[in-house]
PDB file of N, CA and C in Angstrom:
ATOM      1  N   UNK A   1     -19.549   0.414  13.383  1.00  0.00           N
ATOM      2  CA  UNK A   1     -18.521   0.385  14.401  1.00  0.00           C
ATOM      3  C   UNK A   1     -17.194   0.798  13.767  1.00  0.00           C
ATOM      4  N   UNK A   2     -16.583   1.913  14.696  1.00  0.00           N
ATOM      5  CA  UNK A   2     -15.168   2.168  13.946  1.00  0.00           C
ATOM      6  C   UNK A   2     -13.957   1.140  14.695  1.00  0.00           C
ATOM      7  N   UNK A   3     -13.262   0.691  13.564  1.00  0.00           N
ATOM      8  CA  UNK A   3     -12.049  -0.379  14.416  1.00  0.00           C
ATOM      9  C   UNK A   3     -10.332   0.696  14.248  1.00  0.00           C
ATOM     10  N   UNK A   4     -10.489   1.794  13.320  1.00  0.00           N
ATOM     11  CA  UNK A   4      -8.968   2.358  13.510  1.00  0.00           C
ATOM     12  C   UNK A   4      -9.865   4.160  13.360  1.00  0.00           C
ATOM     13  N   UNK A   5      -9.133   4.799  14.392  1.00  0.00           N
ATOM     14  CA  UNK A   5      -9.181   6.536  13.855  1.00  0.00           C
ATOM     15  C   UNK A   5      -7.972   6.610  14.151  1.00  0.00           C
ATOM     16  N   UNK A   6      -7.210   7.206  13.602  1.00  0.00           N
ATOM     17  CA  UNK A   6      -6.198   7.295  14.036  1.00  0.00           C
ATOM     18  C   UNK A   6      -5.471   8.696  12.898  1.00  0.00           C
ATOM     19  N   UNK A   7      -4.394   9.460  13.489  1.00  0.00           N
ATOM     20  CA  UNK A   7      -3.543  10.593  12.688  1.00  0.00           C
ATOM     21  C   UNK A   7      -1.974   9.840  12.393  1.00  0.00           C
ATOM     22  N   UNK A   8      -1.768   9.706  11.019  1.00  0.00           N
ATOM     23  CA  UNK A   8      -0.162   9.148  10.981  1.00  0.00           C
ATOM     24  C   UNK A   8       0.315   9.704  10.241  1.00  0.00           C
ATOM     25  N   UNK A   9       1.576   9.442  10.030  1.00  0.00           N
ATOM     26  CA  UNK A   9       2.319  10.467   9.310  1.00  0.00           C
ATOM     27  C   UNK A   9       3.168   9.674   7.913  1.00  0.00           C
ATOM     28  N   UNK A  10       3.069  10.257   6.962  1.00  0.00           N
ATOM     29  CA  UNK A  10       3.300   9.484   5.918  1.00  0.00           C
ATOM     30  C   UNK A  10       5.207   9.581   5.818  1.00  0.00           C
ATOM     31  N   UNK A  11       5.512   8.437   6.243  1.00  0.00           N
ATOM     32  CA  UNK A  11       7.405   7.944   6.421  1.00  0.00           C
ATOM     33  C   UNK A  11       7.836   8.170   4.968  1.00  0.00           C
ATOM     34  N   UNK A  12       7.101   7.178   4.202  1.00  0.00           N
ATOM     35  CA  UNK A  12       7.873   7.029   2.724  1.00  0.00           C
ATOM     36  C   UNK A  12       6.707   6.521   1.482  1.00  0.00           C
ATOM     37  N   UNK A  13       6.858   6.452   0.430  1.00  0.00           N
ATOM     38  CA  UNK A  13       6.205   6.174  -0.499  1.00  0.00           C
ATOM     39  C   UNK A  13       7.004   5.365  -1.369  1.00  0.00           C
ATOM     40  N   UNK A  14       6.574   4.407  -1.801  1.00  0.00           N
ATOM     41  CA  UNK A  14       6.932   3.538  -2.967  1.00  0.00           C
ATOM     42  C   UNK A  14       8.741   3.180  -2.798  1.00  0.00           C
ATOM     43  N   UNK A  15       9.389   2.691  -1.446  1.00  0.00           N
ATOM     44  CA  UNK A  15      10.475   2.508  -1.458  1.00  0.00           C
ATOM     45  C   UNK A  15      10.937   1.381  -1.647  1.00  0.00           C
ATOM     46  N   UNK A  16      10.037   0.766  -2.248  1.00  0.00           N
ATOM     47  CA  UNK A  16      10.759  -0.676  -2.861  1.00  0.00           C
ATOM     48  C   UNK A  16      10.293  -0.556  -4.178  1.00  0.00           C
ATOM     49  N   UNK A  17      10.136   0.623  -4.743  1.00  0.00           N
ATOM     50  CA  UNK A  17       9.879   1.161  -6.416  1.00  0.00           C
ATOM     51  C   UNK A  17       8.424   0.864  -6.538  1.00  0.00           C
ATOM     52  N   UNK A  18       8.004   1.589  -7.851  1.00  0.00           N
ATOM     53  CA  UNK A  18       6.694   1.533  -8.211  1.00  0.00           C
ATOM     54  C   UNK A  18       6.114   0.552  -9.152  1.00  0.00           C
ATOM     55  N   UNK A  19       5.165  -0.203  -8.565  1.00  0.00           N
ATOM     56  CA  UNK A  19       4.907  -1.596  -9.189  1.00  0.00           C
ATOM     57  C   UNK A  19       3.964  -1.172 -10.260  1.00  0.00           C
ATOM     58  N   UNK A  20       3.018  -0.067 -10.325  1.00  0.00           N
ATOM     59  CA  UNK A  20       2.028  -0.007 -11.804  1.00  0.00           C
ATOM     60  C   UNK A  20       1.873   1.941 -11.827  1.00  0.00           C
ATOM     61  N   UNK A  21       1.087   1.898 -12.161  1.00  0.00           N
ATOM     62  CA  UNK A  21       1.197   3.299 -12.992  1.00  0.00           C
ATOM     63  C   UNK A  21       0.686   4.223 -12.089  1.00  0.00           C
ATOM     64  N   UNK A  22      -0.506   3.836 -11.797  1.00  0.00           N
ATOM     65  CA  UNK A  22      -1.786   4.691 -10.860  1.00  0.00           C
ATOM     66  C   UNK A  22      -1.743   4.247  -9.609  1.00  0.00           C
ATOM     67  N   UNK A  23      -0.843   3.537  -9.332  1.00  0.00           N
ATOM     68  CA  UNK A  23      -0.899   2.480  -8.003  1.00  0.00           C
ATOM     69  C   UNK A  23       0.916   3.198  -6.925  1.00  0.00           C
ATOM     70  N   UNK A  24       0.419   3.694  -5.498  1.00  0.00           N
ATOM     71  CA  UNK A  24       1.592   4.137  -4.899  1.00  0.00           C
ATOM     72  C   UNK A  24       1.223   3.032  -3.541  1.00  0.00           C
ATOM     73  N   UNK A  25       2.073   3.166  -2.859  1.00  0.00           N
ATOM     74  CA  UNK A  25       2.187   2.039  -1.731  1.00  0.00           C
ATOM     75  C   UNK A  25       2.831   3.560  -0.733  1.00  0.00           C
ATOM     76  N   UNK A  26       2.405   4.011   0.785  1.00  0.00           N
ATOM     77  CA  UNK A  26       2.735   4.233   1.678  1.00  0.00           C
ATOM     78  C   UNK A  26       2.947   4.019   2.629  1.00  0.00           C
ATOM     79  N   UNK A  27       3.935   4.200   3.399  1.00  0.00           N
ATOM     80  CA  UNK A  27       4.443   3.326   4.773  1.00  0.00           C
ATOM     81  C   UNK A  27       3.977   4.287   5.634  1.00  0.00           C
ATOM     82  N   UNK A  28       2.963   4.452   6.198  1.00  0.00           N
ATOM     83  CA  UNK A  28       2.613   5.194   7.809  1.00  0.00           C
ATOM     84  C   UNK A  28       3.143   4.716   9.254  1.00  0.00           C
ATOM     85  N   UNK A  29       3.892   6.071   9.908  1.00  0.00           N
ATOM     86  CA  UNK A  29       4.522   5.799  10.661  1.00  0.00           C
ATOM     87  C   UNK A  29       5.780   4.718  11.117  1.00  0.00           C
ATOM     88  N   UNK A  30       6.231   4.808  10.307  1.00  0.00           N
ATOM     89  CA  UNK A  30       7.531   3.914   9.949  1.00  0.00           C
ATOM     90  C   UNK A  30       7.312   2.170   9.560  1.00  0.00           C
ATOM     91  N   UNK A  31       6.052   2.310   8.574  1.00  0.00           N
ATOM     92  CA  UNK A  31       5.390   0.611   8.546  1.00  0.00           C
ATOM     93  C   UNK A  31       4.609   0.315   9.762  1.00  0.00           C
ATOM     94  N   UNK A  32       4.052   0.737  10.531  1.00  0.00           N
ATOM     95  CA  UNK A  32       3.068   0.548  11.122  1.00  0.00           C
ATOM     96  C   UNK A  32       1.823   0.598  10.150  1.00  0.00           C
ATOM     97  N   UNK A  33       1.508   1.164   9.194  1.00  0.00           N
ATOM     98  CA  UNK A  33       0.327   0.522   8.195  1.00  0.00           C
ATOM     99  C   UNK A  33       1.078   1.062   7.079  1.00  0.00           C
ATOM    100  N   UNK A  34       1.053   0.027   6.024  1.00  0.00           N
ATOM    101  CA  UNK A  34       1.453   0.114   4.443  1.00  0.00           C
ATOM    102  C   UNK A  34      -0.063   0.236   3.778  1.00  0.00           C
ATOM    103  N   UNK A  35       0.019   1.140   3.472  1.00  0.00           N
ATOM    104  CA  UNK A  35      -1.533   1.229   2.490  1.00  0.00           C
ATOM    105  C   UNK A  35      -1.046   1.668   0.647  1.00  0.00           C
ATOM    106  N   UNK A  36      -1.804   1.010   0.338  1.00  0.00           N
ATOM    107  CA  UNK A  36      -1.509   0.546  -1.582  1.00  0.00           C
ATOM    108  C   UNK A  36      -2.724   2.246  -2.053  1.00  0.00           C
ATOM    109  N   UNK A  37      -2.580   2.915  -2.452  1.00  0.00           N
ATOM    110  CA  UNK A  37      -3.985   3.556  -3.071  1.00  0.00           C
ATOM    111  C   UNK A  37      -3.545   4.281  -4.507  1.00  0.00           C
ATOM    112  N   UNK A  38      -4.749   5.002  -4.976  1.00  0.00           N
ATOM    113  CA  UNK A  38      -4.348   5.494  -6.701  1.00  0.00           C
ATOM    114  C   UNK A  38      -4.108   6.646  -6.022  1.00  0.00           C
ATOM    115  N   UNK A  39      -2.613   6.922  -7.056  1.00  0.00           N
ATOM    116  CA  UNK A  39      -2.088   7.949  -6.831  1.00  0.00           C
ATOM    117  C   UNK A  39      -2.176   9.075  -7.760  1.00  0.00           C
ATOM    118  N   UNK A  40      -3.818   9.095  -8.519  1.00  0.00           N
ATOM    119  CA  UNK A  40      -4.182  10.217  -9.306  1.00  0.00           C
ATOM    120  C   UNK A  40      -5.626  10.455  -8.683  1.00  0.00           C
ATOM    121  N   UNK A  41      -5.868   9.601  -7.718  1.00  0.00           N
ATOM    122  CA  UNK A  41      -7.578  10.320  -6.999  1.00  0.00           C
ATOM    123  C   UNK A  41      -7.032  10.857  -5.389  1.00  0.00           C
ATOM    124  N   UNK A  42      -5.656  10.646  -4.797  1.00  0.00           N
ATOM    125  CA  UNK A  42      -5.113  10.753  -3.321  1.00  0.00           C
ATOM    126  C   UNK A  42      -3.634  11.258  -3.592  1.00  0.00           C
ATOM    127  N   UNK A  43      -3.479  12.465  -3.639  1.00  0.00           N
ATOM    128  CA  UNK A  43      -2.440  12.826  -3.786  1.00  0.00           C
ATOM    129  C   UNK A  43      -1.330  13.026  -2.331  1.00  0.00           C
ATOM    130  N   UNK A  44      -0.393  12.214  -2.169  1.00  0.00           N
ATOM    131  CA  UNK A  44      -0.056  12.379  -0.853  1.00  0.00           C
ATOM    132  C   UNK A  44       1.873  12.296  -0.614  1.00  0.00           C
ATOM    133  N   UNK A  45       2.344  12.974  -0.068  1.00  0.00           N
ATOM    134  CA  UNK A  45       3.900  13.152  -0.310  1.00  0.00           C
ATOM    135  C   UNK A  45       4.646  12.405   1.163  1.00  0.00           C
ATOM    136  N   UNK A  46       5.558  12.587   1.269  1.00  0.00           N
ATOM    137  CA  UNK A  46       6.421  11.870   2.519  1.00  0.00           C
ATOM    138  C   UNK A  46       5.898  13.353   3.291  1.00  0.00           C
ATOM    139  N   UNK A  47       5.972  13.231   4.636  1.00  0.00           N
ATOM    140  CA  UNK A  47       5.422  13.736   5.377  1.00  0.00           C
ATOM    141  C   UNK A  47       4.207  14.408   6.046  1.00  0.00           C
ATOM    142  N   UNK A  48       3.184  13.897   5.032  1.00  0.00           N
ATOM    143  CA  UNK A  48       1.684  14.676   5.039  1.00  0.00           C
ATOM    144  C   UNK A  48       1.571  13.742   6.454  1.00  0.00           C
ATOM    145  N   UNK A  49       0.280  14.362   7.120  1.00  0.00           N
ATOM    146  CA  UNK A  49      -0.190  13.473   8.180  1.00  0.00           C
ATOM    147  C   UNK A  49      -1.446  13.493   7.899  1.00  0.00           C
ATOM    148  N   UNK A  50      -2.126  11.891   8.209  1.00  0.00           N
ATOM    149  CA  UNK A  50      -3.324  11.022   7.316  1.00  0.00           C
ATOM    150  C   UNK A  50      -4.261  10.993   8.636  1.00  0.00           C
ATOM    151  N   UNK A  51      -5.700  11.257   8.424  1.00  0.00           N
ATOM    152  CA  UNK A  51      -6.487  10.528   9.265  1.00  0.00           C
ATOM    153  C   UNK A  51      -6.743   9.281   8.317  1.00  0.00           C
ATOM    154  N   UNK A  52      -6.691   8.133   9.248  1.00  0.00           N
ATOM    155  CA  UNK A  52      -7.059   7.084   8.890  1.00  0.00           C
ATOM    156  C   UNK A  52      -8.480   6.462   9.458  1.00  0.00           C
ATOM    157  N   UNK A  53      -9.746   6.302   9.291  1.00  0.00           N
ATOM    158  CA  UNK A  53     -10.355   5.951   9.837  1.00  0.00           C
ATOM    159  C   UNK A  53     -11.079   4.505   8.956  1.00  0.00           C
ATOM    160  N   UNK A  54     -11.508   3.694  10.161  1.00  0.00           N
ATOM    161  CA  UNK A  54     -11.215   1.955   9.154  1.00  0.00           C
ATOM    162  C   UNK A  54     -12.745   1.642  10.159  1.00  0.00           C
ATOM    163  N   UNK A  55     -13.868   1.603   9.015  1.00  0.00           N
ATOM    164  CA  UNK A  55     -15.323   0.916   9.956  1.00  0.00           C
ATOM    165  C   UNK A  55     -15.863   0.075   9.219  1.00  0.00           C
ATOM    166  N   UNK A  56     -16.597  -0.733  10.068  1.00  0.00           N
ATOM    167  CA  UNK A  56     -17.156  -2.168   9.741  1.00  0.00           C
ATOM    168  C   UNK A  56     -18.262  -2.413   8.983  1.00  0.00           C
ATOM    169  N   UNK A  57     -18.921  -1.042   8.732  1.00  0.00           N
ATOM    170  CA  UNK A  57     -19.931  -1.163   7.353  1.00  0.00           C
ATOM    171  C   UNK A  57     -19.866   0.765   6.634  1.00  0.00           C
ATOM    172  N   UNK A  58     -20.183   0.836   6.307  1.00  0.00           N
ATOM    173  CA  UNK A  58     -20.572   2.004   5.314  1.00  0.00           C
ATOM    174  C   UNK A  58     -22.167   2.623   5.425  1.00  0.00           C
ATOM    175  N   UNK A  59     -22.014   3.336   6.442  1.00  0.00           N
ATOM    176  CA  UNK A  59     -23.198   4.072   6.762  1.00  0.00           C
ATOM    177  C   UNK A  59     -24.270   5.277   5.754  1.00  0.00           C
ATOM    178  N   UNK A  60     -23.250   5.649   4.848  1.00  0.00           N
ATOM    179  CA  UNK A  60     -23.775   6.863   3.851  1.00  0.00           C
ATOM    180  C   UNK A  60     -23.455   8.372   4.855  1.00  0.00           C
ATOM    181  N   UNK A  61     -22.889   8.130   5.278  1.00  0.00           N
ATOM    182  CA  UNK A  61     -22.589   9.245   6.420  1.00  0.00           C
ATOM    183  C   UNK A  61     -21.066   9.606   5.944  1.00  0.00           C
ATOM    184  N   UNK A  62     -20.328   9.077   5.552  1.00  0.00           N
ATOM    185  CA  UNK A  62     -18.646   9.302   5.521  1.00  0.00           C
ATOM    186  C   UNK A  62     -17.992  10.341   5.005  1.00  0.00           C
ATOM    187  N   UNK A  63     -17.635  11.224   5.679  1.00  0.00           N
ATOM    188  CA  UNK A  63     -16.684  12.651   4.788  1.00  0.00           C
ATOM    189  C   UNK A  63     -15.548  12.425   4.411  1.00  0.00           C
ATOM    190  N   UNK A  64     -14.913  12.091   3.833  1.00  0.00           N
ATOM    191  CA  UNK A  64     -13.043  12.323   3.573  1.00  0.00           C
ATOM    192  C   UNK A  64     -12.638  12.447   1.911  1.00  0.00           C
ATOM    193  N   UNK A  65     -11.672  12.341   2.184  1.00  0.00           N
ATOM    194  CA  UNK A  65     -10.818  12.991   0.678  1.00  0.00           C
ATOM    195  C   UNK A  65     -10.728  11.431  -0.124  1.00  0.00           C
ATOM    196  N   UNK A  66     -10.692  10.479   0.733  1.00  0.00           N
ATOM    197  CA  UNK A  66     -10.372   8.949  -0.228  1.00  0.00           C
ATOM    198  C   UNK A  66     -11.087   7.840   0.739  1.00  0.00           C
ATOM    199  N   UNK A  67     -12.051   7.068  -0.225  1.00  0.00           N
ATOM    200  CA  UNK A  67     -12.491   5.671   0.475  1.00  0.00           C
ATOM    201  C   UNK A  67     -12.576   4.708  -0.211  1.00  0.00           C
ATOM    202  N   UNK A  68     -11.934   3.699   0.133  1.00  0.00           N
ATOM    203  CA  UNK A  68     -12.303   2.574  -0.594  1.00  0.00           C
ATOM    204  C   UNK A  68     -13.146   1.452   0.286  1.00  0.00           C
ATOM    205  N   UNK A  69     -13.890   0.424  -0.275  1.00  0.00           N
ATOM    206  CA  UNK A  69     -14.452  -0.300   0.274  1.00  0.00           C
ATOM    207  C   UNK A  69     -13.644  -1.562  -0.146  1.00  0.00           C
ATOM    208  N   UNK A  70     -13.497  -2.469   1.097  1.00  0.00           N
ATOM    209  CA  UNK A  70     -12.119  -3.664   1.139  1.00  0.00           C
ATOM    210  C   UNK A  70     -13.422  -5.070   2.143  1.00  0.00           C
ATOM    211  N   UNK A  71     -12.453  -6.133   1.946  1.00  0.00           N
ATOM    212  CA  UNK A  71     -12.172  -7.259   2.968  1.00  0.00           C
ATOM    213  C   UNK A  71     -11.213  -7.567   3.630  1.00  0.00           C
ATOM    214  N   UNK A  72     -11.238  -7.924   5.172  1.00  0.00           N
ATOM    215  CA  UNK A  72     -10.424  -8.632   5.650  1.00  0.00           C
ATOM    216  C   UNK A  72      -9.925  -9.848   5.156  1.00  0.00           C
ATOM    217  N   UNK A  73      -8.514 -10.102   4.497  1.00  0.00           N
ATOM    218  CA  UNK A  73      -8.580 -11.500   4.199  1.00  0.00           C
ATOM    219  C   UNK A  73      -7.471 -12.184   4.868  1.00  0.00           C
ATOM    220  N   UNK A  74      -6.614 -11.747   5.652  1.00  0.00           N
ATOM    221  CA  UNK A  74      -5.534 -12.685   6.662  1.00  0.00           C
ATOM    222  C   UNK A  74      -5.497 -11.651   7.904  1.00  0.00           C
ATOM    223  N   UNK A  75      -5.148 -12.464   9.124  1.00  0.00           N
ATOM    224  CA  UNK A  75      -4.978 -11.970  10.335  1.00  0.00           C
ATOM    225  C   UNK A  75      -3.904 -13.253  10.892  1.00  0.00           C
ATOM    226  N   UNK A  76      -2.600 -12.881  11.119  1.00  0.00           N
ATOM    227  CA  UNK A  76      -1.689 -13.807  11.620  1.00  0.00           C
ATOM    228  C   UNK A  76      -1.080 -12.792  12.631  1.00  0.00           C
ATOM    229  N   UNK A  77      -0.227 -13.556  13.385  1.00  0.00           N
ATOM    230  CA  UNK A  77       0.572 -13.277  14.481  1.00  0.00           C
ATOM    231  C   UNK A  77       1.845 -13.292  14.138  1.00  0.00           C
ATOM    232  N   UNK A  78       2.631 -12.328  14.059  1.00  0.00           N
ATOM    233  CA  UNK A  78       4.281 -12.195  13.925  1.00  0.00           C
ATOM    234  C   UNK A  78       4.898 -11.248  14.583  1.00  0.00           C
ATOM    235  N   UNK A  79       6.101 -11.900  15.533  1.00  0.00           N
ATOM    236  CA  UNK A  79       6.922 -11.141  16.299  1.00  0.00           C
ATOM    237  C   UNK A  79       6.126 -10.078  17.306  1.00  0.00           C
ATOM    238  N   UNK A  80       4.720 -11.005  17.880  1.00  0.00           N
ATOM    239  CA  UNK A  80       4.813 -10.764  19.197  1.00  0.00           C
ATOM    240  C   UNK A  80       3.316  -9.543  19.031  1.00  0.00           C
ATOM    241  N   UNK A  81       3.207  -9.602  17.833  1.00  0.00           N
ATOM    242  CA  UNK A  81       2.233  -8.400  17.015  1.00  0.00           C
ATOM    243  C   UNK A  81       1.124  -9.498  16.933  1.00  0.00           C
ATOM    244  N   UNK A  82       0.176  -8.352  16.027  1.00  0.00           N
ATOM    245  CA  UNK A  82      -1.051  -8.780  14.771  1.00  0.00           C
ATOM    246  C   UNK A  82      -0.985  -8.343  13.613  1.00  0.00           C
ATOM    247  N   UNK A  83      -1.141  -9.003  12.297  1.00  0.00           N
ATOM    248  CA  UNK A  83      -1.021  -8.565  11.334  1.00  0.00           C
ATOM    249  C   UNK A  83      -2.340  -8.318  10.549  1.00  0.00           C
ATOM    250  N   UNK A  84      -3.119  -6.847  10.206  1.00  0.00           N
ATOM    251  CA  UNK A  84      -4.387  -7.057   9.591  1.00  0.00           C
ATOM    252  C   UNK A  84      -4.015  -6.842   7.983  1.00  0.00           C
ATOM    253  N   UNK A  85      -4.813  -8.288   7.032  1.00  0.00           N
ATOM    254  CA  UNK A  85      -4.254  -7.700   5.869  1.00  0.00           C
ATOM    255  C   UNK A  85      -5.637  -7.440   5.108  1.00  0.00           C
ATOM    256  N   UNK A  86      -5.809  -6.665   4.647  1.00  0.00           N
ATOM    257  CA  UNK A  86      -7.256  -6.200   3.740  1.00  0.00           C
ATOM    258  C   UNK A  86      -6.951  -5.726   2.246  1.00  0.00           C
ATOM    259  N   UNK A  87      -7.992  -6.364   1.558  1.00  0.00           N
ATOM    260  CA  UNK A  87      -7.796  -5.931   0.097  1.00  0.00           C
ATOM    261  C   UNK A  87      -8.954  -4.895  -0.202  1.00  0.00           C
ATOM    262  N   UNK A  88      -8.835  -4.229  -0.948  1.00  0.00           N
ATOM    263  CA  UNK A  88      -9.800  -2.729  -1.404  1.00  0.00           C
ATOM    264  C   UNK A  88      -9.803  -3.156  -2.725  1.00  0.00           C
ATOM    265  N   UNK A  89     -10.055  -4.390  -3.433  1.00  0.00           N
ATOM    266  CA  UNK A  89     -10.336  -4.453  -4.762  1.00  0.00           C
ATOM    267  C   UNK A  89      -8.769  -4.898  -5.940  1.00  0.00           C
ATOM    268  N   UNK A  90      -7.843  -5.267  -4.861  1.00  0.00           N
ATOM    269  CA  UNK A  90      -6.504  -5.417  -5.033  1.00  0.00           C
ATOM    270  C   UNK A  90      -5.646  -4.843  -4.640  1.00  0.00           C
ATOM    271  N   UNK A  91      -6.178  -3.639  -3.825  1.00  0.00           N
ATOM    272  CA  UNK A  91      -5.123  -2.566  -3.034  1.00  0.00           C
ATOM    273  C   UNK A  91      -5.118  -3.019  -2.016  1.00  0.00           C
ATOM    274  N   UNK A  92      -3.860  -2.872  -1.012  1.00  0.00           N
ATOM    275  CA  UNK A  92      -3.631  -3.503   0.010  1.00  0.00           C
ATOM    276  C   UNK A  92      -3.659  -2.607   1.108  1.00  0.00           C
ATOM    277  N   UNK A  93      -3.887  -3.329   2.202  1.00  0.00           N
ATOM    278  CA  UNK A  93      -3.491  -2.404   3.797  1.00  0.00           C
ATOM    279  C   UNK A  93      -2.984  -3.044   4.468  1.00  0.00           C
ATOM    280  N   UNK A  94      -1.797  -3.535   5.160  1.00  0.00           N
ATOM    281  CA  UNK A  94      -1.348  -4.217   6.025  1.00  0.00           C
ATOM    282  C   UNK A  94      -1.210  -2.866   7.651  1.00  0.00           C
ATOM    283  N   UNK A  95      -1.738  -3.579   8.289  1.00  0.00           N
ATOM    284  CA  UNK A  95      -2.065  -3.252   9.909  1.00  0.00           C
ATOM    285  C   UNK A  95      -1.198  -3.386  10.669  1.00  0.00           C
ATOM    286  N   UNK A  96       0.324  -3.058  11.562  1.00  0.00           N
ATOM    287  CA  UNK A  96       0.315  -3.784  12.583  1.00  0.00           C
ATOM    288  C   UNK A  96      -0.112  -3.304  14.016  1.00  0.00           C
ATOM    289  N   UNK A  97      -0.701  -3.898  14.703  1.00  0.00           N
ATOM    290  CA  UNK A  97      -0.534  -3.376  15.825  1.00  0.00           C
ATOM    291  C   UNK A  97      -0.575  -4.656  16.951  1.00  0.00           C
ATOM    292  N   UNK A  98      -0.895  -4.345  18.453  1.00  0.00           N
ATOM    293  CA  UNK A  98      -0.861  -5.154  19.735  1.00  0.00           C
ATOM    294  C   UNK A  98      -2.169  -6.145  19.517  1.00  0.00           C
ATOM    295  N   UNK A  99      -1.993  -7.314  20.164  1.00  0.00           N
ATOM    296  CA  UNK A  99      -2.906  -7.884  20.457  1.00  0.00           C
ATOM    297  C   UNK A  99      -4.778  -7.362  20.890  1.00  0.00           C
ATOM    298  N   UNK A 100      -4.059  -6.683  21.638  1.00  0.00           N
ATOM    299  CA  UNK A 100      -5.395  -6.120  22.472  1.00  0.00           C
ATOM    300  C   UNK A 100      -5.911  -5.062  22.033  1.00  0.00           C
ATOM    301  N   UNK A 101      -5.198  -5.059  21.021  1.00  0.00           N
ATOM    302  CA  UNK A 101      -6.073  -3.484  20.361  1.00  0.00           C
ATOM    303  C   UNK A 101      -6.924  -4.010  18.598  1.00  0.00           C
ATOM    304  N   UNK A 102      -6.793  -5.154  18.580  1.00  0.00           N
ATOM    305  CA  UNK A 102      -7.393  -5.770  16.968  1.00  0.00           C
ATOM    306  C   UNK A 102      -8.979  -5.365  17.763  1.00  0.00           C
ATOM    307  N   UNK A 103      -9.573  -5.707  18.695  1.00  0.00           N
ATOM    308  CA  UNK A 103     -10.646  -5.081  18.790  1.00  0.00           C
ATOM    309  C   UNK A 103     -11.813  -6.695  18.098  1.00  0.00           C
ATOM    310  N   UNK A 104     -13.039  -5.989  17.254  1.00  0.00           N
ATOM    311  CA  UNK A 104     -13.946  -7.228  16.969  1.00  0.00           C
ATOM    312  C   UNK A 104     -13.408  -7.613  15.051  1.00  0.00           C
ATOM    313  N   UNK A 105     -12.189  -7.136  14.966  1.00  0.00           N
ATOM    314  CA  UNK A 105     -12.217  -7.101  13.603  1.00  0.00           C
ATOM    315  C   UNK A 105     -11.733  -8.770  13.556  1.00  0.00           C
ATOM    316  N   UNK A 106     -12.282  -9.437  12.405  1.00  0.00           N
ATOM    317  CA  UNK A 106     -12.282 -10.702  12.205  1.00  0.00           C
ATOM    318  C   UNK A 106     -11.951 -11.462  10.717  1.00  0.00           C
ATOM    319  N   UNK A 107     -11.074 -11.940  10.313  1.00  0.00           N
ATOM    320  CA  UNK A 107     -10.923 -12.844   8.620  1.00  0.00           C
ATOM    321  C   UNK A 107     -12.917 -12.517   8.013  1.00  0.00           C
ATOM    322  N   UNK A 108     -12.106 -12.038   6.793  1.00  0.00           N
ATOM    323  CA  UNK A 108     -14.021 -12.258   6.258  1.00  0.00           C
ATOM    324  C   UNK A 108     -14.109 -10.955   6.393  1.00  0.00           C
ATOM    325  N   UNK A 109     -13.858  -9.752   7.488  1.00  0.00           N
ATOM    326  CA  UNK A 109     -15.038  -9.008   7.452  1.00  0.00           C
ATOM    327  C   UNK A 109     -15.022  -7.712   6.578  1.00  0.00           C
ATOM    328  N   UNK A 110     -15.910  -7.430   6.190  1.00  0.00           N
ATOM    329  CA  UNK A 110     -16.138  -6.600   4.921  1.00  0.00           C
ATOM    330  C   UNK A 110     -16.228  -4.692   5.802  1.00  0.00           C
ATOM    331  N   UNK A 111     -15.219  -4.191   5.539  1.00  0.00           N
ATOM    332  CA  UNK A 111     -14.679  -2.757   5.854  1.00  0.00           C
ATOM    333  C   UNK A 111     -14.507  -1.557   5.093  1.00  0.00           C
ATOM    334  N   UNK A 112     -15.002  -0.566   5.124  1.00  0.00           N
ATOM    335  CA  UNK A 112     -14.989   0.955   4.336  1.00  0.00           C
ATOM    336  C   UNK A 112     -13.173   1.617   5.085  1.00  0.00           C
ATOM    337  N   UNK A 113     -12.474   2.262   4.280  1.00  0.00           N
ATOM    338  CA  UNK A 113     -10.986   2.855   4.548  1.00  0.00           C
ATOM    339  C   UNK A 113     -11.264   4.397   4.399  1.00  0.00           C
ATOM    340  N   UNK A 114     -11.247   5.417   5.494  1.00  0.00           N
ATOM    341  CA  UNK A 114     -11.709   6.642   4.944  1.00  0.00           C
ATOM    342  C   UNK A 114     -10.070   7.156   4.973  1.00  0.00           C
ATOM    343  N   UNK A 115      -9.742   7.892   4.154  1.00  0.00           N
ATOM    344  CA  UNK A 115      -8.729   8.896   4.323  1.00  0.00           C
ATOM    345  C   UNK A 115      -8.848  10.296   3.877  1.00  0.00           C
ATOM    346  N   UNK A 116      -7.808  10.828   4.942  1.00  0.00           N
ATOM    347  CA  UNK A 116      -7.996  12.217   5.117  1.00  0.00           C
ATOM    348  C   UNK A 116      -7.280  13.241   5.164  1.00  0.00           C
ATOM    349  N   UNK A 117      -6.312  13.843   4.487  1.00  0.00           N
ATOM    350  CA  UNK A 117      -5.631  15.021   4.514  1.00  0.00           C
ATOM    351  C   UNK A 117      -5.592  15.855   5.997  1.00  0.00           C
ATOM    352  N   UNK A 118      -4.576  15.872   7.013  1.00  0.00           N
ATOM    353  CA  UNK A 118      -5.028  16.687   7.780  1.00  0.00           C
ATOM    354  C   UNK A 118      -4.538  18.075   7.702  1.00  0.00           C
TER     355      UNK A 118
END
């Protein structure tokens, strides 16, 4: 089951500075998703636009330029939002979006991150 496809556009990179070596942090669509990834296997600049696609198991089917395999590990409510936070092995993704659009994604659940150069 896919829970995000989506095209965004990369706002900024690493604007609260760079915390490790191989490690960049991007803000899609103005912080609507912060995604953590290595920035020597995903090469990606301020303005590229990303397919993001986010599914609930790993089929052996998946094409893209970058995947990591993550957990859901917090889902809270702030300012009226949802917050999805997932780790990829220590890399982060923070989510926000509407209520009604989190869909069946749940604390716990174990998720593949495809990304994609468009």
């Amino acid at each position: 089951m896919i829970h995000l496809n989506k095209k965004l556009v990369v706002s900024d990179i690493d604007k609260e500075g760079k915390l490790y070596t191989n490690v960049s942090r991007a803000y899609l669509n103005d912080s609507e998703i912060i995604l953590d990834y290595h920035s020597l296997l995903l090469r990606i600049t301020k303005g590229d636009v990303l397919l993001l696609s986010l599914y609930e198991e790993n089929n052996g089917d998946l094409d893209c330029d970058y995947q990591m395999n993550g957990m859901v590990y917090k889902i809270e409510e702030k300012e009226g939002k949802v917050e999805i936070w997932i780790s990829f092995g220590g890399l982060l993704m923070i989510q926000k979006m509407n209520k009604d659009e989190i869909g069946s994604i749940k604390d716990r659940s174990r998720v593949v991150l495809c990304v994609s150069k468009v």
